[in-house]
PDB file of N, CA and C in Angstrom:
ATOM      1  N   UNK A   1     -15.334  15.646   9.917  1.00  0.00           N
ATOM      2  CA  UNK A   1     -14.784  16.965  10.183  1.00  0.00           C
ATOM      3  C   UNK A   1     -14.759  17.746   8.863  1.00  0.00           C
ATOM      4  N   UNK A   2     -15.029  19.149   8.998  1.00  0.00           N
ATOM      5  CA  UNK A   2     -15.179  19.838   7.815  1.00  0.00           C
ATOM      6  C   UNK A   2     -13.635  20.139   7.159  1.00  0.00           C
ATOM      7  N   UNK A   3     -14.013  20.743   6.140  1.00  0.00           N
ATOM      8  CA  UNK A   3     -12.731  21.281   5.180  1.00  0.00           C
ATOM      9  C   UNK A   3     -12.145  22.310   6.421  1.00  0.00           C
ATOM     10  N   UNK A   4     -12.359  22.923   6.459  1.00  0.00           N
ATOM     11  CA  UNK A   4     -12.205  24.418   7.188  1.00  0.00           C
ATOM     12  C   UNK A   4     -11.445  24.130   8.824  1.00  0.00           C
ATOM     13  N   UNK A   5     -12.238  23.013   9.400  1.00  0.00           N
ATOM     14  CA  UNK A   5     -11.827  22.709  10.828  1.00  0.00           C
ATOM     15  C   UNK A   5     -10.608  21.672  10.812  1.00  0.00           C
ATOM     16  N   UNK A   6     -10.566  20.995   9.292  1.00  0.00           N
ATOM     17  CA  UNK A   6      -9.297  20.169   8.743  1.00  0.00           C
ATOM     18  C   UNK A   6      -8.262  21.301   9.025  1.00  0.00           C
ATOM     19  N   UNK A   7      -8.989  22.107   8.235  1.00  0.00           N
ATOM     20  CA  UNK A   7      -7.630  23.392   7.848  1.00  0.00           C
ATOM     21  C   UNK A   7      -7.218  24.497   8.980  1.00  0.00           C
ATOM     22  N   UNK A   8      -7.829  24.680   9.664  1.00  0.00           N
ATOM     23  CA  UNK A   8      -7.815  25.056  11.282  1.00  0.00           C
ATOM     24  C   UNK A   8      -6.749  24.396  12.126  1.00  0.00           C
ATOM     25  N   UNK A   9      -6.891  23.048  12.213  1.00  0.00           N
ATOM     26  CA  UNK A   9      -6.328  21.970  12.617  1.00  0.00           C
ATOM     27  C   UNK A   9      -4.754  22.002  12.180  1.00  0.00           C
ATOM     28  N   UNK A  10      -4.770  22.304  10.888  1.00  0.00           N
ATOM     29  CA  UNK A  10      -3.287  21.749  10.116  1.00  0.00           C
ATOM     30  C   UNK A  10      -2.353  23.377  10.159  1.00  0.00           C
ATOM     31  N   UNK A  11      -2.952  24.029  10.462  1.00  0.00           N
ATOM     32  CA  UNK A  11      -2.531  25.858  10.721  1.00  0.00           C
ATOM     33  C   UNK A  11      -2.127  25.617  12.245  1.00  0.00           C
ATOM     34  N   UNK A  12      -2.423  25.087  13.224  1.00  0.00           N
ATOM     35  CA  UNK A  12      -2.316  25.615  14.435  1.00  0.00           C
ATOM     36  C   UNK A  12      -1.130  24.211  14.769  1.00  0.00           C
ATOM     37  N   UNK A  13      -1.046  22.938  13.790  1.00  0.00           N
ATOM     38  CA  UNK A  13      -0.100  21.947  13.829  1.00  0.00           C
ATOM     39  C   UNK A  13       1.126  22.445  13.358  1.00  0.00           C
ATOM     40  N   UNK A  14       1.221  22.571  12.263  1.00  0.00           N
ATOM     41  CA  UNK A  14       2.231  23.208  11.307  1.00  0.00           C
ATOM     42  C   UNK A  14       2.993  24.919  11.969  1.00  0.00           C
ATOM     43  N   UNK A  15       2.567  25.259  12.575  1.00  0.00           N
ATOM     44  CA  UNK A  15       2.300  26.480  12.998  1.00  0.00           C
ATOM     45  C   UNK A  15       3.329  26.337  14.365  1.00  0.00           C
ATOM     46  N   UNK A  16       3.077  25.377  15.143  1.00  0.00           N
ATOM     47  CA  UNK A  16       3.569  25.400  16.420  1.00  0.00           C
ATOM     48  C   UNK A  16       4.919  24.301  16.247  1.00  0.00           C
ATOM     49  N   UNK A  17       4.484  23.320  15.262  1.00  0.00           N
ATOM     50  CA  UNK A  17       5.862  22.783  14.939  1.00  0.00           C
ATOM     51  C   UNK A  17       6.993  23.416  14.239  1.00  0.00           C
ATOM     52  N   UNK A  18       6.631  24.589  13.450  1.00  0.00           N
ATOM     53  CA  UNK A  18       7.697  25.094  12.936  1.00  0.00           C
ATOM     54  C   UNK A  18       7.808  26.685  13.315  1.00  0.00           C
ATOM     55  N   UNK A  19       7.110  26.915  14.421  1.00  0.00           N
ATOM     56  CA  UNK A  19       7.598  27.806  15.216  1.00  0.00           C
ATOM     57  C   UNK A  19       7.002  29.272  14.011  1.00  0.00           C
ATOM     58  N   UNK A  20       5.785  29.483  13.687  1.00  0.00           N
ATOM     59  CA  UNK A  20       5.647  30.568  13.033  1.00  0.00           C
ATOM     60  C   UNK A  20       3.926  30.691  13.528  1.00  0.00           C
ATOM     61  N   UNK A  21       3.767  31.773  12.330  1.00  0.00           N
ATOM     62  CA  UNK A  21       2.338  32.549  12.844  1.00  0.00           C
ATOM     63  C   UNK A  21       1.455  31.061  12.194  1.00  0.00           C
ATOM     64  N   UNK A  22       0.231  31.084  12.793  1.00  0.00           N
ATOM     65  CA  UNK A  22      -1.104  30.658  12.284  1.00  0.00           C
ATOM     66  C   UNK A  22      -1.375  31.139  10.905  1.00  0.00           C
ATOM     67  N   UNK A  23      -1.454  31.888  11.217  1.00  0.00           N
ATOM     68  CA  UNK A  23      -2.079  33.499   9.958  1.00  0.00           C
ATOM     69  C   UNK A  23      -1.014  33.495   8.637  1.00  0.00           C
ATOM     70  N   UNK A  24       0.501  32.725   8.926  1.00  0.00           N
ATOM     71  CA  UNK A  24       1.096  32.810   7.845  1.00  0.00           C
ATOM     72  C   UNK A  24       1.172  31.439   7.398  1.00  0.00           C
ATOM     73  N   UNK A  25       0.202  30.923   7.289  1.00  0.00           N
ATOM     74  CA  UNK A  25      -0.435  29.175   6.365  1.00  0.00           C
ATOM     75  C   UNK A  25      -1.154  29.438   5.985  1.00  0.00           C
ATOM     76  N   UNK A  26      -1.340  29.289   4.693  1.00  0.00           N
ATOM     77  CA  UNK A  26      -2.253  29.325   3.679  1.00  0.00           C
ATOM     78  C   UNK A  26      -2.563  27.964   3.228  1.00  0.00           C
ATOM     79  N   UNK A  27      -3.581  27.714   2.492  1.00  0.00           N
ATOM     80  CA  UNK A  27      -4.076  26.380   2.138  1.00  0.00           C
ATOM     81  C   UNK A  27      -2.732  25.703   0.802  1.00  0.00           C
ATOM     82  N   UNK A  28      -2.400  26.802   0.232  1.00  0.00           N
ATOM     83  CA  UNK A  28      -2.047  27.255  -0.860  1.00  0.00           C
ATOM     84  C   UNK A  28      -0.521  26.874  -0.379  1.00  0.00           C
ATOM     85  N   UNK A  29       0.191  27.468   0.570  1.00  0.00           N
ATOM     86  CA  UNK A  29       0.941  27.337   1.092  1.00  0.00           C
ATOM     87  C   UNK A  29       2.139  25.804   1.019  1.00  0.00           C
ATOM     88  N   UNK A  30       3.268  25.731   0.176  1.00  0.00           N
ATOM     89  CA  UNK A  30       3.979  24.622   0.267  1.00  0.00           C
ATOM     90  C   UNK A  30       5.163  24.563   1.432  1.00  0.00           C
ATOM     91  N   UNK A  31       5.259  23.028   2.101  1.00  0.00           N
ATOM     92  CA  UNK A  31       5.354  23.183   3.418  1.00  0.00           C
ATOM     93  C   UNK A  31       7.483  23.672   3.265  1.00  0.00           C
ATOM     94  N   UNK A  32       7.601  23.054   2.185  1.00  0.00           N
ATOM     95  CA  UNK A  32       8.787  23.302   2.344  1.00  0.00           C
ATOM     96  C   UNK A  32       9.612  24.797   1.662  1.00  0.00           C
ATOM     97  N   UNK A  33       8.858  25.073   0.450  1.00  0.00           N
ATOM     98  CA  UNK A  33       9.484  26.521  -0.053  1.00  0.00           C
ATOM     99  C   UNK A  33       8.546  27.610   0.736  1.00  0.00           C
ATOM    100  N   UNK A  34       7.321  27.408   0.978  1.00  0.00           N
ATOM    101  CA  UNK A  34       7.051  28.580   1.480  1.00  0.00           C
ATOM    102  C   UNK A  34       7.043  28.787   3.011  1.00  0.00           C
ATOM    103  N   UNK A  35       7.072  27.413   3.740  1.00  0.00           N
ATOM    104  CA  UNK A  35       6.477  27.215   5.493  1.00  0.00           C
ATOM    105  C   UNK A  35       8.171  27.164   5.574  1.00  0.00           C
ATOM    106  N   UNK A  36       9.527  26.753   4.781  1.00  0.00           N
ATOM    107  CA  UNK A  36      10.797  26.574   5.223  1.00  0.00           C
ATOM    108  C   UNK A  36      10.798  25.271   5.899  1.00  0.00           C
ATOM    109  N   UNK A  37      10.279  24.594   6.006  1.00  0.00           N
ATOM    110  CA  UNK A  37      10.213  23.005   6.429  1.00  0.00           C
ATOM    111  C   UNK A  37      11.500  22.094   5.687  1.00  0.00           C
ATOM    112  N   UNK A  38      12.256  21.675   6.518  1.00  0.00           N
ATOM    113  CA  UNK A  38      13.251  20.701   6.056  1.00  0.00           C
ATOM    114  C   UNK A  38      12.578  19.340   5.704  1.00  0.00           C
ATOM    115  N   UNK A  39      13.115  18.583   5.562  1.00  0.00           N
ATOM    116  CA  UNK A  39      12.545  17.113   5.280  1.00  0.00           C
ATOM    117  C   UNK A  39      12.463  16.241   6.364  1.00  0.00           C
ATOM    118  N   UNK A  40      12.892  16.338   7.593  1.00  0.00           N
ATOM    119  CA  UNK A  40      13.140  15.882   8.955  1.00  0.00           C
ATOM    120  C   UNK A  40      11.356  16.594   9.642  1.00  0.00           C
ATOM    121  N   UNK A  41      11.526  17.893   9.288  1.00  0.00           N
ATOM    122  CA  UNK A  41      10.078  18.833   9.624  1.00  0.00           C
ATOM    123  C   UNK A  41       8.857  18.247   8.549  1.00  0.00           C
ATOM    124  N   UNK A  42       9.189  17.852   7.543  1.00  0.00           N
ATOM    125  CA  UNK A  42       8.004  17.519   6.959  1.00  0.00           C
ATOM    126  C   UNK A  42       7.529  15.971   7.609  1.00  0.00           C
ATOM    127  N   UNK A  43       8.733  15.106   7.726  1.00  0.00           N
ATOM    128  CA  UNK A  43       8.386  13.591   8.624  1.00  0.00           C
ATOM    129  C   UNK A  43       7.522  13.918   9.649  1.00  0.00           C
ATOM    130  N   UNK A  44       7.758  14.838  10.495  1.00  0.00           N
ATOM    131  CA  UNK A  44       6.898  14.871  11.901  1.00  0.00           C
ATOM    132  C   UNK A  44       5.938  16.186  11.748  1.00  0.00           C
ATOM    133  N   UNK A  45       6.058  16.486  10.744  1.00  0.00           N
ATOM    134  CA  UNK A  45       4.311  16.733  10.348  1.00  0.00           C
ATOM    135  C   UNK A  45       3.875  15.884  10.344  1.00  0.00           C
ATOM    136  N   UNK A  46       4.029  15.012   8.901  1.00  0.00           N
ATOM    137  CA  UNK A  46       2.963  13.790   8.774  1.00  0.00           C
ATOM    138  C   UNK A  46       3.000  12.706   9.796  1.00  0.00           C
ATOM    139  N   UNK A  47       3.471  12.451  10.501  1.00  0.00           N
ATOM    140  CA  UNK A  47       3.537  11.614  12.068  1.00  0.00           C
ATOM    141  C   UNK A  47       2.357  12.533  12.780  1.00  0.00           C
ATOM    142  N   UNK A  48       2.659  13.837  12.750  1.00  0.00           N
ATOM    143  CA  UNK A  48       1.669  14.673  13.798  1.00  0.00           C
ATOM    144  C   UNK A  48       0.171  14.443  13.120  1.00  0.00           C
ATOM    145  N   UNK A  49       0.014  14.668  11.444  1.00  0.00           N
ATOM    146  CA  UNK A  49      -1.333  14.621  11.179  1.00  0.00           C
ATOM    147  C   UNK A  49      -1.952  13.292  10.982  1.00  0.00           C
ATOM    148  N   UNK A  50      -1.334  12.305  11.041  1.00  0.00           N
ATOM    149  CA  UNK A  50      -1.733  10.931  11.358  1.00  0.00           C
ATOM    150  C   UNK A  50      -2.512  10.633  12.923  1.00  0.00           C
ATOM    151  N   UNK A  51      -1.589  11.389  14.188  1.00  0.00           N
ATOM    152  CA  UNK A  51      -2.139  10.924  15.201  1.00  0.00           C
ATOM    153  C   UNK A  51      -3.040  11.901  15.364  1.00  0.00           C
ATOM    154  N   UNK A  52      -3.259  13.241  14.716  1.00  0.00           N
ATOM    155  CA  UNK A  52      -4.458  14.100  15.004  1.00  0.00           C
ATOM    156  C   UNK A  52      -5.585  13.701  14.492  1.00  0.00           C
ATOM    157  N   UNK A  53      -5.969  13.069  13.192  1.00  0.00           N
ATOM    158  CA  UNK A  53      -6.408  13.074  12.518  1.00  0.00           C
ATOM    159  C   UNK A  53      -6.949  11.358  12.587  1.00  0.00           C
ATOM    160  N   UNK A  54      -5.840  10.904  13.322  1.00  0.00           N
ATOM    161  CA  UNK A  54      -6.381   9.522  13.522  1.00  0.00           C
ATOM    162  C   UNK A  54      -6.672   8.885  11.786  1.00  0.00           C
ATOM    163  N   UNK A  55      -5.582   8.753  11.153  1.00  0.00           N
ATOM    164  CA  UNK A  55      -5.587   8.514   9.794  1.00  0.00           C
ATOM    165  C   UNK A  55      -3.918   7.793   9.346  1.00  0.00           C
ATOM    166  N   UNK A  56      -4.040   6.720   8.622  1.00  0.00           N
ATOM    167  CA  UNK A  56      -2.657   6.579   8.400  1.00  0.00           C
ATOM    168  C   UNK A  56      -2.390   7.095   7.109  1.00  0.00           C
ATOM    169  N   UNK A  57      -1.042   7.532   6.530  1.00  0.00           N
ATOM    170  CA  UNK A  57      -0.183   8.511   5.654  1.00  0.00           C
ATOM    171  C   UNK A  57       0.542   7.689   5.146  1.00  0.00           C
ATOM    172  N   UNK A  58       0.840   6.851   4.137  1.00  0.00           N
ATOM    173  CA  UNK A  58       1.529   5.965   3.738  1.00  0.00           C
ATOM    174  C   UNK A  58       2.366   6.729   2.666  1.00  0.00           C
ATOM    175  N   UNK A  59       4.620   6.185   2.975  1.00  0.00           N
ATOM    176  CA  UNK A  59       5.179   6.882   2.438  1.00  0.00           C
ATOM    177  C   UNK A  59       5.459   7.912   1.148  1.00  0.00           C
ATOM    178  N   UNK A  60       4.533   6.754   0.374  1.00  0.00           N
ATOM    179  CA  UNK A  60       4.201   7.662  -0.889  1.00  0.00           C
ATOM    180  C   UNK A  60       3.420   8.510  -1.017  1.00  0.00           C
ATOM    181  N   UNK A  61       2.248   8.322  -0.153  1.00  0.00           N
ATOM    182  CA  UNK A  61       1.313   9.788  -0.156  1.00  0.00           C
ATOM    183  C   UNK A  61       1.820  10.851   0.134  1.00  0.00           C
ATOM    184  N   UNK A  62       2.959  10.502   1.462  1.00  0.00           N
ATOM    185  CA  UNK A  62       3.416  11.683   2.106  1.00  0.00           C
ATOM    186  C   UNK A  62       4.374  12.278   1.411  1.00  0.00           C
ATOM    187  N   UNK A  63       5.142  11.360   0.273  1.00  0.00           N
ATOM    188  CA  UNK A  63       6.003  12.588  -0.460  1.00  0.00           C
ATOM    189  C   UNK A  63       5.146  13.376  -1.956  1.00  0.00           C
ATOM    190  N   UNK A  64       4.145  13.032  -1.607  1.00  0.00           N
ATOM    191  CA  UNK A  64       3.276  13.807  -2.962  1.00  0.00           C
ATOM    192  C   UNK A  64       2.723  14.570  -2.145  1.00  0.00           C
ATOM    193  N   UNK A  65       2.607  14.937  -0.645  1.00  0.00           N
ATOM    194  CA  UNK A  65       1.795  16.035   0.133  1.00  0.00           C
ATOM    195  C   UNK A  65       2.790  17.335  -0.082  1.00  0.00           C
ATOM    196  N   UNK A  66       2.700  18.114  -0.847  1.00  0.00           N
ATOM    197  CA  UNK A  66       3.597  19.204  -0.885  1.00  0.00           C
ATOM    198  C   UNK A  66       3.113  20.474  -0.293  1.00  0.00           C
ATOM    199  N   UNK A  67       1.718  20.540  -0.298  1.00  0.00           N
ATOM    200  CA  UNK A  67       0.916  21.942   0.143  1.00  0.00           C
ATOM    201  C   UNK A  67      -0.131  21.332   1.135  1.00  0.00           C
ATOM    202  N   UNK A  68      -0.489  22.818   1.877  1.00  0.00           N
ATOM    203  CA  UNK A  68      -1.316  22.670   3.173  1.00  0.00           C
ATOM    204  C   UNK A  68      -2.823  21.752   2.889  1.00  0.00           C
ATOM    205  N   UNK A  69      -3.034  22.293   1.058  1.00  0.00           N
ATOM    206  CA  UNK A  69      -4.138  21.351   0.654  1.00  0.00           C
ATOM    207  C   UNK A  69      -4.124  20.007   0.729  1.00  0.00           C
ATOM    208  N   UNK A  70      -3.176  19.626   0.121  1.00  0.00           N
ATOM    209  CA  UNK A  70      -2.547  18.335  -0.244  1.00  0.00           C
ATOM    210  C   UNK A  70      -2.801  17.278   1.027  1.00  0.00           C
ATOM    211  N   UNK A  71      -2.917  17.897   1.961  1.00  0.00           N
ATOM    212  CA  UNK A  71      -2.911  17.481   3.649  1.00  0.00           C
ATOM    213  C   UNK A  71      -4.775  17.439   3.676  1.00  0.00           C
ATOM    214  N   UNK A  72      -4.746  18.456   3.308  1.00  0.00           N
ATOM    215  CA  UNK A  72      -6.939  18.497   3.655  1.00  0.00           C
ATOM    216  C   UNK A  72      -7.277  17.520   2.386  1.00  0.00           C
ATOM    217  N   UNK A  73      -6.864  17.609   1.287  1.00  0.00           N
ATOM    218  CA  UNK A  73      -7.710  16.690   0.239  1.00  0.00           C
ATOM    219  C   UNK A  73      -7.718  15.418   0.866  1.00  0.00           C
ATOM    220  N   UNK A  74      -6.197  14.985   1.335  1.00  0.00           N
ATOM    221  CA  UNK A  74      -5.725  13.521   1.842  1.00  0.00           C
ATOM    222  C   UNK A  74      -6.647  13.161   2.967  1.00  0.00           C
ATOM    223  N   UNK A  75      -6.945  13.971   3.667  1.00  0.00           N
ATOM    224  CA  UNK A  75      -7.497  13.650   5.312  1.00  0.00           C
ATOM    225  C   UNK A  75      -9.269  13.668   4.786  1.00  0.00           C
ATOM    226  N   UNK A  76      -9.571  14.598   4.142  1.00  0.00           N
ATOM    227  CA  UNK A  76     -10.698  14.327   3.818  1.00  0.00           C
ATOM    228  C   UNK A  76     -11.318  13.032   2.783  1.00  0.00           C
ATOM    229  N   UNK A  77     -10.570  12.693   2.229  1.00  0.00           N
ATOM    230  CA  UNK A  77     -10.396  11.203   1.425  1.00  0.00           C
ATOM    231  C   UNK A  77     -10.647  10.209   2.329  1.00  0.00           C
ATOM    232  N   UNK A  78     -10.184  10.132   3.303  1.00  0.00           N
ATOM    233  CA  UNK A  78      -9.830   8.942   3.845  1.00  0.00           C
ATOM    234  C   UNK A  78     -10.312   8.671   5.438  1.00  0.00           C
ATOM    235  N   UNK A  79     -10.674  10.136   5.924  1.00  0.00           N
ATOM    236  CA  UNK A  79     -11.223   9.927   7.490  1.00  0.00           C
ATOM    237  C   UNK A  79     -12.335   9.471   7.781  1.00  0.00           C
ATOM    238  N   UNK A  80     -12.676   8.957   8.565  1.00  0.00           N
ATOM    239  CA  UNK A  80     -13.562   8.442   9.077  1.00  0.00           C
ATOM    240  C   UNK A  80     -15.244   9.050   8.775  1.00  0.00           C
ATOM    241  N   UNK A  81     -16.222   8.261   8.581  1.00  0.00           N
ATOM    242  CA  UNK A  81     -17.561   9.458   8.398  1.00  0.00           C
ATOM    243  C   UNK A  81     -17.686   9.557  10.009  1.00  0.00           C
TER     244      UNK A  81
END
């Protein structure tokens, strides 16, 4: 899966879990100062982009995932060819 359809993917996840626009995620975007994500909201992100993505997130990765990138570098690292 491409960068772009990663990032497609993690806009329309993030987006519907925390109840805001598509259009206001940026790649750039950190989930908790700029998306307002608590730490309870950031857990079931990374639960959500594990089973989308069909990828496991191991605890320490997931507290170094701070931005929407951080999520595409990780998934693209590690998914499947």
């Amino acid at each position: 899966m491409s960068e772009d359809k990663i990032f497609e993917k993690l806009q329309d996840i993030v987006a519907k879990q925390l109840s805001i626009e598509p259009a206001d995620i940026k790649k750039t975007s950190n989930f908790t100062s700029d998306l307002q994500a608590d730490s309870l909201d950031v857990v079931e992100l990374v639960m959500t982009f594990e089973e989308e993505f069909d990828v496991p997130i191991e605890d320490e990765v997931a507290g170094e995932m701070s931005t929407v990138q951080d999520a595409i570098n990780y998934i693209v690292k590690v998914q499947k060819p």
